[in-house]
C-alpha atoms as a PDB file:
ATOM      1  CA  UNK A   1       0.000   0.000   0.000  1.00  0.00           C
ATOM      2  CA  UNK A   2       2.971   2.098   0.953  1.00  0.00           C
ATOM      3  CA  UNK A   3       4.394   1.714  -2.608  1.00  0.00           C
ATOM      4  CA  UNK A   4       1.197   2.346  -4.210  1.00  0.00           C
ATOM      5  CA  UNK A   5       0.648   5.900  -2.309  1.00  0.00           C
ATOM      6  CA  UNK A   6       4.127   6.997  -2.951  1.00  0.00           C
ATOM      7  CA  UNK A   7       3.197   6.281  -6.898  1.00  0.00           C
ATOM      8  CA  UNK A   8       0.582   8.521  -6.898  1.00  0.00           C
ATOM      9  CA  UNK A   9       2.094  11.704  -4.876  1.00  0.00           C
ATOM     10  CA  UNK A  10       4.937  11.409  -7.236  1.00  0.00           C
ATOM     11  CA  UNK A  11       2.690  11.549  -9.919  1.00  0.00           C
ATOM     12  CA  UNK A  12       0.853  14.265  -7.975  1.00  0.00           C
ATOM     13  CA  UNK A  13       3.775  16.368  -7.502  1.00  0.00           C
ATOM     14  CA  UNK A  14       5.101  16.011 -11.294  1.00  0.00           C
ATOM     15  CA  UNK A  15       1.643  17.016 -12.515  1.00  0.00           C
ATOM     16  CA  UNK A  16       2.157  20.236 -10.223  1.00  0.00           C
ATOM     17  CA  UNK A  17       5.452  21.046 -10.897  1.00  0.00           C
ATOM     18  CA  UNK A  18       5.723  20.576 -14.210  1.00  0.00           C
ATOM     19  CA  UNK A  19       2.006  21.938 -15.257  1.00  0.00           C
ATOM     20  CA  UNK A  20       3.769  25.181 -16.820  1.00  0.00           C
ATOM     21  CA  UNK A  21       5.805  24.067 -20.064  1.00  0.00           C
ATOM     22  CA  UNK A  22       6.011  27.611 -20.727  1.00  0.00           C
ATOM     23  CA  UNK A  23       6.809  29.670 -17.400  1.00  0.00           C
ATOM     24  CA  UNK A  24      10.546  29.751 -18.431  1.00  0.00           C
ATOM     25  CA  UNK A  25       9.193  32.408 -21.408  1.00  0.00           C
ATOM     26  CA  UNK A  26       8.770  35.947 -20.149  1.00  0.00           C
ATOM     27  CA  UNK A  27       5.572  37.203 -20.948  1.00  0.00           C
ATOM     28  CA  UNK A  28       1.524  35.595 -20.585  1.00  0.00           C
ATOM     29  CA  UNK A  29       1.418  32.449 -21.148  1.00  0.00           C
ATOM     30  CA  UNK A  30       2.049  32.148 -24.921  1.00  0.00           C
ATOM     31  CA  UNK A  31       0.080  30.068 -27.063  1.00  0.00           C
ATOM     32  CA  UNK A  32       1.047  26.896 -29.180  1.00  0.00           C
ATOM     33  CA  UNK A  33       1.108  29.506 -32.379  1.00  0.00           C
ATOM     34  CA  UNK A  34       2.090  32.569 -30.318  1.00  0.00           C
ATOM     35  CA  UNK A  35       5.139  34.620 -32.167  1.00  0.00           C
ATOM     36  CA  UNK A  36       6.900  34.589 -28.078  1.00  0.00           C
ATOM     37  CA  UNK A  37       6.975  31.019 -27.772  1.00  0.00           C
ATOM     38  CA  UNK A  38       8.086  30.155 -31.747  1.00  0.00           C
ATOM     39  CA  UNK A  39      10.795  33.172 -31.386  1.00  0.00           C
ATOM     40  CA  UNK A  40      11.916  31.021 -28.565  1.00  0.00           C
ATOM     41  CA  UNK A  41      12.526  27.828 -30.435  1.00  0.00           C
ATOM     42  CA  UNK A  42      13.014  28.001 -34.388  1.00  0.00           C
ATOM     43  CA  UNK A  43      14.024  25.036 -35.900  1.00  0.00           C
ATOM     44  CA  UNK A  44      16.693  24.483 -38.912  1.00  0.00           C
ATOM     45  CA  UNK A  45      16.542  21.498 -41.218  1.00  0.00           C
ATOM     46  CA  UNK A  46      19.273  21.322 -43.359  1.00  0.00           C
ATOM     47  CA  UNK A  47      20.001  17.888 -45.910  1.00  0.00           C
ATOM     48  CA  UNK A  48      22.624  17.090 -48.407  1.00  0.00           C
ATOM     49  CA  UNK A  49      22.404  14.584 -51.207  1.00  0.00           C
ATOM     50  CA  UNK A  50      20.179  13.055 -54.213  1.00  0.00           C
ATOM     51  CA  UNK A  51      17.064  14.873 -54.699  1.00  0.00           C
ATOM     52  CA  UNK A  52      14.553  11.925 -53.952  1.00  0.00           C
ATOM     53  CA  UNK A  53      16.328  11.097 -50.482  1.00  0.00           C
ATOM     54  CA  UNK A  54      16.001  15.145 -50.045  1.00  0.00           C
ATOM     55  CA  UNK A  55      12.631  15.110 -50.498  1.00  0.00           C
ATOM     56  CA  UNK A  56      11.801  11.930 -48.514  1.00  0.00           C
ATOM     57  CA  UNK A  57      13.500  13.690 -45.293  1.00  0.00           C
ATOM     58  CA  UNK A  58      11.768  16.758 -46.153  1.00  0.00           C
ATOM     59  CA  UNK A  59       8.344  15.456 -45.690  1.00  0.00           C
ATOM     60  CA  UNK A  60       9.045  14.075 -42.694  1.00  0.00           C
ATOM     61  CA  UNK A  61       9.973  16.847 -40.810  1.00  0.00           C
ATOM     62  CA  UNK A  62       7.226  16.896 -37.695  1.00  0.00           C
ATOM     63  CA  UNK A  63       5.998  20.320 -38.392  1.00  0.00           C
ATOM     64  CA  UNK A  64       2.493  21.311 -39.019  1.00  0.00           C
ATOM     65  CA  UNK A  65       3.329  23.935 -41.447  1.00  0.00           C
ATOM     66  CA  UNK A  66      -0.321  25.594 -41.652  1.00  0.00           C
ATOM     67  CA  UNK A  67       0.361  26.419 -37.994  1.00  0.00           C
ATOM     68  CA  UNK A  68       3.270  28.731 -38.427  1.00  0.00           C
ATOM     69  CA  UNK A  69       3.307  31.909 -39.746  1.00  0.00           C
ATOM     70  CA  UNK A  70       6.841  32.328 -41.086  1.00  0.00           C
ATOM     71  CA  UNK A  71       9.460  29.715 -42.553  1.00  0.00           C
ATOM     72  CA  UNK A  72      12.186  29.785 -45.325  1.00  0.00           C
ATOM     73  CA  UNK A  73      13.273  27.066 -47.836  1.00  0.00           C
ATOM     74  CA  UNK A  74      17.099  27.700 -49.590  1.00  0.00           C
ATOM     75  CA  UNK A  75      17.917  24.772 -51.876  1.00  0.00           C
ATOM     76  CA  UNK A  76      21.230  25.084 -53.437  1.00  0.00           C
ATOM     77  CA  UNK A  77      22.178  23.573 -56.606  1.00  0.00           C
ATOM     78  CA  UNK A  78      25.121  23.314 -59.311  1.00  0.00           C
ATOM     79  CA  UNK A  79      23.392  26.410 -61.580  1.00  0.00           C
ATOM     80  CA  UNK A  80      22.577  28.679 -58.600  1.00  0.00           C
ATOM     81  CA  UNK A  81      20.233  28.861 -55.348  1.00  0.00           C
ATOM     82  CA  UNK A  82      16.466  29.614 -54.421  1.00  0.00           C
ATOM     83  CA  UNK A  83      15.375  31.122 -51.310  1.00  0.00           C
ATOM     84  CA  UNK A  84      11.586  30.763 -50.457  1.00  0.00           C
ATOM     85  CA  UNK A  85      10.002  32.790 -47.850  1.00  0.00           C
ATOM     86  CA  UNK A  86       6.771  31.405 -47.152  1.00  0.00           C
ATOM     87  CA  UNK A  87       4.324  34.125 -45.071  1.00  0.00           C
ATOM     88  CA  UNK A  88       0.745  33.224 -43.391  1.00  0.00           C
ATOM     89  CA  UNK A  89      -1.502  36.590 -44.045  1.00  0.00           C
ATOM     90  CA  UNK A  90      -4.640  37.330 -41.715  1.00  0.00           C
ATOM     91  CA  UNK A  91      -6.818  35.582 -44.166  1.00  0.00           C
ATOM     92  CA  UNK A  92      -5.157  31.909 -43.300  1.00  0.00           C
ATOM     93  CA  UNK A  93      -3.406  31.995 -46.648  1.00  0.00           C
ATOM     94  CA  UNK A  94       0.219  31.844 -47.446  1.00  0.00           C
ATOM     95  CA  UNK A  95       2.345  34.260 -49.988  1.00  0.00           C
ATOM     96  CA  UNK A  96       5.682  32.824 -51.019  1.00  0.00           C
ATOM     97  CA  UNK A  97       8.407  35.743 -51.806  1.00  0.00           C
ATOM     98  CA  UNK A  98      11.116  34.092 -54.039  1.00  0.00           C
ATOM     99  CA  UNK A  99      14.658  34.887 -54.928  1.00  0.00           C
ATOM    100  CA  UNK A 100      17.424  33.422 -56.794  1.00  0.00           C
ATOM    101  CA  UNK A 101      21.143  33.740 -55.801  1.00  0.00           C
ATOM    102  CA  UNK A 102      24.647  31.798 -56.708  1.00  0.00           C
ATOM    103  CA  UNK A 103      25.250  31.174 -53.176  1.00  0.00           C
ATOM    104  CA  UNK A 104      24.075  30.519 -49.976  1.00  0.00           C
ATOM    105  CA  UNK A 105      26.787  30.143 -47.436  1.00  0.00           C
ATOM    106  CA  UNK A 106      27.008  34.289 -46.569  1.00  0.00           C
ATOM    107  CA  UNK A 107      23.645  33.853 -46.493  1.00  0.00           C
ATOM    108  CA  UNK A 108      22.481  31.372 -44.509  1.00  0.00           C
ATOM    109  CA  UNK A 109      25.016  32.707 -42.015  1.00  0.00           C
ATOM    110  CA  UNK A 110      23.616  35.730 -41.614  1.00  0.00           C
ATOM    111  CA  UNK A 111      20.350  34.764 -41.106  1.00  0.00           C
ATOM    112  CA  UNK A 112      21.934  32.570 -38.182  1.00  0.00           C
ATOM    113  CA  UNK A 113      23.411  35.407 -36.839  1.00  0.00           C
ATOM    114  CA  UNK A 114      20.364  37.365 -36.894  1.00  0.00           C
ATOM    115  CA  UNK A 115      18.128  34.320 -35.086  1.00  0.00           C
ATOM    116  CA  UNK A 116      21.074  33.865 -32.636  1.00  0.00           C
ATOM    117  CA  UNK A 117      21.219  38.103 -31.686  1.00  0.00           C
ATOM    118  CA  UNK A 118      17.448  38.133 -31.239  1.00  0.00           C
ATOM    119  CA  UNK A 119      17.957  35.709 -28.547  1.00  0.00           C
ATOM    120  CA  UNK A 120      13.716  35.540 -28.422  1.00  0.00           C
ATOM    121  CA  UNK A 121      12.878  38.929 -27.988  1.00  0.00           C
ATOM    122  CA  UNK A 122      11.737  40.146 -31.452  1.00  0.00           C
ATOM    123  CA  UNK A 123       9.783  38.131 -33.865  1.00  0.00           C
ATOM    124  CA  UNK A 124      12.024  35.852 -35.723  1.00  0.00           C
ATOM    125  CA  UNK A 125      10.372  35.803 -38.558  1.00  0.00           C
ATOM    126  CA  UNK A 126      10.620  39.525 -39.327  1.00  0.00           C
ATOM    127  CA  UNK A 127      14.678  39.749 -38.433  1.00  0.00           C
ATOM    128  CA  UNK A 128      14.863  37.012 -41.031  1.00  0.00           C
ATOM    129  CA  UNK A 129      12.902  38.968 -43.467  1.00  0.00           C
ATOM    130  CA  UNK A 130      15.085  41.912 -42.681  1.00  0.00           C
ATOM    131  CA  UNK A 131      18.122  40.094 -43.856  1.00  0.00           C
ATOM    132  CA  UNK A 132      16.693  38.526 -46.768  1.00  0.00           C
ATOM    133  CA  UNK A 133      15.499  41.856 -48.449  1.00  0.00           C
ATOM    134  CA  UNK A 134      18.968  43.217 -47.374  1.00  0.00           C
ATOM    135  CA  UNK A 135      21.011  40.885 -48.655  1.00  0.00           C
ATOM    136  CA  UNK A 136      18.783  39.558 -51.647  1.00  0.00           C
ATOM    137  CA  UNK A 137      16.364  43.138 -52.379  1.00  0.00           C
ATOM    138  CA  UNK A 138      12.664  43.067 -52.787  1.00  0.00           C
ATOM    139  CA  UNK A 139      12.292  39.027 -54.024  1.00  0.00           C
ATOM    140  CA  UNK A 140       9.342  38.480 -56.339  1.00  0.00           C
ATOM    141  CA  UNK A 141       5.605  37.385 -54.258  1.00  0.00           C
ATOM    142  CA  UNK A 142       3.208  35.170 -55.629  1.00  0.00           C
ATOM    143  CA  UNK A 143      -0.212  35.270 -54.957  1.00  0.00           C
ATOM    144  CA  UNK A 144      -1.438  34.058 -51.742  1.00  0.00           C
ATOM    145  CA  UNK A 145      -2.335  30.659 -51.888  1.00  0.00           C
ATOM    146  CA  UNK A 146      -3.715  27.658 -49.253  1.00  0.00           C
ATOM    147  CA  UNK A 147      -1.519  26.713 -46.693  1.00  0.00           C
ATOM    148  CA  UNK A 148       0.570  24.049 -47.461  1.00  0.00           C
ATOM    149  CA  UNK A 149      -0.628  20.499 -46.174  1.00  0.00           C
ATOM    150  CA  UNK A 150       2.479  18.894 -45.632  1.00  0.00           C
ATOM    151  CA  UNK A 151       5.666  19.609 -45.556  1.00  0.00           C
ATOM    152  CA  UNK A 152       6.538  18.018 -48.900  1.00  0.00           C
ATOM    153  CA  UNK A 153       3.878  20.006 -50.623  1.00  0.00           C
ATOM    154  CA  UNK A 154       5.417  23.292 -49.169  1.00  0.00           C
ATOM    155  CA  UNK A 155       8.826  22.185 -49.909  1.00  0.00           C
ATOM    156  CA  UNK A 156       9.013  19.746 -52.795  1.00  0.00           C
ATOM    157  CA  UNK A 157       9.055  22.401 -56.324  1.00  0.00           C
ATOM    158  CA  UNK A 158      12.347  23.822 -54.788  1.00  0.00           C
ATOM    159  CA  UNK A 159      13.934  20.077 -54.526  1.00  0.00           C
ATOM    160  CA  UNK A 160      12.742  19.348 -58.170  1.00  0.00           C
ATOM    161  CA  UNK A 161      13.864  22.450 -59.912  1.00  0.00           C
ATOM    162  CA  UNK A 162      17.287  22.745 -58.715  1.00  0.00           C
ATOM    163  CA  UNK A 163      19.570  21.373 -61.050  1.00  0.00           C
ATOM    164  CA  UNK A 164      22.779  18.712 -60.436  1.00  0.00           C
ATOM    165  CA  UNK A 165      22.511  15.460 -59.003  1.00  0.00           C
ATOM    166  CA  UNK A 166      24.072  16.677 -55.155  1.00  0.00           C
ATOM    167  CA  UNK A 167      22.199  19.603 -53.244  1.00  0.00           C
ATOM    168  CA  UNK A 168      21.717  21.386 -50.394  1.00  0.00           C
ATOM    169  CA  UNK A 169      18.591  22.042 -48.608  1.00  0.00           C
ATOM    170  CA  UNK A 170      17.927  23.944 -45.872  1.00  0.00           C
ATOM    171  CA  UNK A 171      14.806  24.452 -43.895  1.00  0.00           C
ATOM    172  CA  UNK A 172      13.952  26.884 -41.435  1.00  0.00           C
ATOM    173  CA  UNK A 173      10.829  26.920 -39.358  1.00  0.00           C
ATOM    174  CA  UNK A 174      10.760  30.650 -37.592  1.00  0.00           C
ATOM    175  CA  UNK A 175       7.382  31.236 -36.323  1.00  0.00           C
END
């Protein structure tokens, strides 16, 4: 019985104290989609290789995409790279701003250095845009469209197009 009782007020107390997965983020307590808590924790996927073992570990990257607000494709291949920015608006859709560039290294470093010196505070997803349209300009937008379902559907023209049988692709889920 002794064991039993001891079960359950360890249980008890774990439930208690550690109810608040959020209370190490300063502000209310942020929402699963809140800009706070995704500032807090971006993610960066970044693969190497054949295109169809690209695009296999693309899709299985355990976002839910339509969630987010703000993430960034760069695939780099022999000819060049593309950078997609891909933006939830207030109507639940998503624009895509696109730019080509020969390389990505410079780049993707400075958007690391830019997630790094926000350190959470900001929203991550505009400091990113900041750098892209500093380092790349204005980018061309296409016309909002439904968000995507997966991520393979969000990420899987840029793996296609790029040319050369080794690339680079590199994922970054902001906010």
């Amino acid at each position: 019985m002794k064991k039993h009782t001891l079960i359950v007020t360890l249980i008890a107390a774990a439930s208690v104290g550690g109810g608040s997965a959020y209370a190490q983020y300063p502000s209310p307590a942020p929402t699963p989609l809140s800009c706070l808590l995704s500032s807090w924790s971006p993610e960066l996927y970044s693969f190497y290789g054949a295109k169809d073992v690209i695009a296999e570990k693309l899709a299985n990257i355990p976002a839910k995409l339509s969630e987010r607000r703000v993430f960034l494709q760069v695939t780099q291949g022999d000819s060049g790279a593309d950078v997609k920015l891909h933006e939830r608006q207030k109507d639940g859709t998503f624009t895509v701003t696109e730019w080509t560039t020969k390389q990505t290294s410079r780049l993707l470093a400075e958007i690391d250095k830019a997630i790094v010196a926000n350190k959470g505070v900001n929203c991550v997803g505009e400091q990113v845009k900041a750098v892209l349209k500093k380092e790349l300009g204005k980018g061309e937008v296409s016309p909002p469209a439904a968000a995507p379902e997966t991520p393979k559907a969000a990420f899987g023209h840029s793996i296609d197009a790029a040319r050369g049988e080794f690339i680079k692709s590199t994922v970054i889920i902001l906010c």
